[in-house]
Protein backbone atom coordinates (compact mmCIF):
# COMPACT_ATOMS: atom_id res chain seq x y z
CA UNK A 1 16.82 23.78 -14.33
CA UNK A 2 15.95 20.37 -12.30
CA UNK A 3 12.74 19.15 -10.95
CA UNK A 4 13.66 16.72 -7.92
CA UNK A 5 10.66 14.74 -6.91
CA UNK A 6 10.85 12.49 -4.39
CA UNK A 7 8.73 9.22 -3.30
CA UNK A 8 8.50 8.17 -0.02
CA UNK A 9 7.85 5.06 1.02
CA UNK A 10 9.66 3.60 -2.28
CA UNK A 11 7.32 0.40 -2.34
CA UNK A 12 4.19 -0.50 -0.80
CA UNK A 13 3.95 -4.35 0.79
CA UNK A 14 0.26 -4.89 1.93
CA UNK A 15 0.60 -7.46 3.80
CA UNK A 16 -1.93 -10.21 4.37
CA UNK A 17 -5.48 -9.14 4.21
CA UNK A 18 -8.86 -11.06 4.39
CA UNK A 19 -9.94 -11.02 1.04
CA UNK A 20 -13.01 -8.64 0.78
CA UNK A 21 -11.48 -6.19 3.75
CA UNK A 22 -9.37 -3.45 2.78
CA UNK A 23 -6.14 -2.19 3.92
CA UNK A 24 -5.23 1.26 3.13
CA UNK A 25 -1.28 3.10 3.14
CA UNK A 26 -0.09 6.32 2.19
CA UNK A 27 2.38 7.48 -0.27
CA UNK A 28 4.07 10.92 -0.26
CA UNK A 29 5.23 12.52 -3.50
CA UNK A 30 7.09 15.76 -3.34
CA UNK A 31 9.10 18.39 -5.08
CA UNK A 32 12.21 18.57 -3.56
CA UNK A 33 13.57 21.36 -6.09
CA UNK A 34 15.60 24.11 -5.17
CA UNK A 35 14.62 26.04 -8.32
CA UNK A 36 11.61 27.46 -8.63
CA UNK A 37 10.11 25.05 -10.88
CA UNK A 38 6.55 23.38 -10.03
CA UNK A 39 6.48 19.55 -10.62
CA UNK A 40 3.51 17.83 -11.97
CA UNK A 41 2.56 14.16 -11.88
CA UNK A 42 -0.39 11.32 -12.13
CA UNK A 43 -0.32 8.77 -9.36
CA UNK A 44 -1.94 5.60 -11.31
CA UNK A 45 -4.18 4.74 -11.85
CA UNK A 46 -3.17 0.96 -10.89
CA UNK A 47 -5.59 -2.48 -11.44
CA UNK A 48 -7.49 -3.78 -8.94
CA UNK A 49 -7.66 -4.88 -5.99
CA UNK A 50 -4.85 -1.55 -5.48
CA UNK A 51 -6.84 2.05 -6.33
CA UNK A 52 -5.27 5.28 -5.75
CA UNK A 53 -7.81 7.07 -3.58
CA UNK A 54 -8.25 10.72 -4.94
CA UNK A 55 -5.23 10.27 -7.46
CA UNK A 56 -5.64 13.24 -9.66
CA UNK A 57 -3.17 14.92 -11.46
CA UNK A 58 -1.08 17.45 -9.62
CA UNK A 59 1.06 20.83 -9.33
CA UNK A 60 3.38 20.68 -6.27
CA UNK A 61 5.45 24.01 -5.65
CA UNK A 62 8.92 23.61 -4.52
CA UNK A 63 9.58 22.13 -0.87
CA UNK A 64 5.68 20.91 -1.27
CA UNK A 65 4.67 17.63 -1.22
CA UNK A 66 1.12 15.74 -1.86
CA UNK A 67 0.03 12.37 -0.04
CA UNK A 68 -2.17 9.96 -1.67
CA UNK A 69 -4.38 7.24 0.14
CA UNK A 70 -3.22 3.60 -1.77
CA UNK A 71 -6.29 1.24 -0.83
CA UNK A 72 -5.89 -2.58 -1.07
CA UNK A 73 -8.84 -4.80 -1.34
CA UNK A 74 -8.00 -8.49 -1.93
CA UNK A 75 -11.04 -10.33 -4.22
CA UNK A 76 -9.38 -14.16 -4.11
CA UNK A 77 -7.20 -15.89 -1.54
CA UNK A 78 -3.60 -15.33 -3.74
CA UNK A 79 -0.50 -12.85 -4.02
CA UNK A 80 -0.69 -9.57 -5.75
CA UNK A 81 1.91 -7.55 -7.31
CA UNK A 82 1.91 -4.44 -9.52
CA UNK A 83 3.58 -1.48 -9.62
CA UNK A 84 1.76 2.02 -9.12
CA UNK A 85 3.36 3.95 -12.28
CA UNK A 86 3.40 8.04 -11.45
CA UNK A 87 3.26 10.23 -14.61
CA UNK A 88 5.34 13.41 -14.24
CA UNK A 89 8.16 16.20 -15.55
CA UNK A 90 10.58 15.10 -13.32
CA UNK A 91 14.55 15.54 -14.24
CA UNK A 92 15.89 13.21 -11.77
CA UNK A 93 13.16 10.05 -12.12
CA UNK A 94 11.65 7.87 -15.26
CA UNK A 95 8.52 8.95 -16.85
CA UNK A 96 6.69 6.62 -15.52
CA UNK A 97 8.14 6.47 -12.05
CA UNK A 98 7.40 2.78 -10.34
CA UNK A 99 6.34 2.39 -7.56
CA UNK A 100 6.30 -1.66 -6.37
CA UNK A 101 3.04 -2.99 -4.60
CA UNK A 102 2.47 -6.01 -3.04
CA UNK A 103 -0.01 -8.25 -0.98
CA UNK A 104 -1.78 -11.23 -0.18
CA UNK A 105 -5.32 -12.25 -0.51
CA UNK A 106 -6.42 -14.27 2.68
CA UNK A 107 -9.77 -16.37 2.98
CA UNK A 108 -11.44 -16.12 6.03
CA UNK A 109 -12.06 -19.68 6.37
CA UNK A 110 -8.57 -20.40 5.38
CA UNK A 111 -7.43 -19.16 8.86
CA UNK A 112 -5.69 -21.83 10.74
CA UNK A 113 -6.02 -21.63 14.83
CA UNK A 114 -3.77 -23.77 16.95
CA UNK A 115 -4.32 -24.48 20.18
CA UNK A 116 -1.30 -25.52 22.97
CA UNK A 117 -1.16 -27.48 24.78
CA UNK A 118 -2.83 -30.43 22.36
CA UNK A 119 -3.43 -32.60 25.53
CA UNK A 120 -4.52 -31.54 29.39
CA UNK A 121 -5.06 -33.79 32.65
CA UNK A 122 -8.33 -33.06 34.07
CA UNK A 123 -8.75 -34.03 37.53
CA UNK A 124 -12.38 -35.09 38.96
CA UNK A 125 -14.67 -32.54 40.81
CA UNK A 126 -16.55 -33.82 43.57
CA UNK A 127 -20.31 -32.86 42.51
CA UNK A 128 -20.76 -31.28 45.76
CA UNK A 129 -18.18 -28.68 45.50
């Protein structure tokens, strides 16, 4: 008998996000078995800045699936990378299962604005108009 469990997406790339703000993305684990056996897994949980938002352990019945809020919240202005492992019973995927996250702390003040064009002609306005 086979447990199929499918991931979906199969990474998770954040972005760039101010650091202190939070950017949230959802994963979708599901048992795509056509036996009757029940798949059970553990999203996480991963280090900060990425948390698994409700990740608890799970049954998922054939054809069912379970989606999972993955919340990134940036504390310095760098890159992160980690990988969100997923406990389960699986027969087709690795105990863990990794998932790849990514993303990129932004300061605020690190923002750079340009402005176009760097030089205008002004003409004169008569004061009385």
């Amino acid at each position: 008998t086979s447990i199929i469990m499918s991931v979906s997406p199969t990474s998770l790339s954040f972005g760039d996000v101010t650091v202190g703000q939070s950017k949230t993305k959802s994963i979708t684990i599901a048992n795509s078995s056509s036996s009757n056996e029940r798949l059970y897994f553990t999203p996480g949980p991963p280090n900060s800045p990425f948390e698994v938002v409700g990740g608890q352990s799970t049954w998922v019945d054939p054809g069912q699936s379970k989606t999972y809020s993955v919340k990134f919240t940036p504390t310095n202005d760098q890159s992160y990378s980690q990988n969100l492992n997923i406990t389960n019973n699986s027969t087709n995927k690795s105990d863990p299962h990794s998932v790849p996250m990514s993303g990129r702390g932004v300061d605020a003040t690190s923002i750079i604005m340009s402005v176009s064009p760097t030089r205008s002609r002004w003409s004169p306005v008569p004061e009385d108009q």
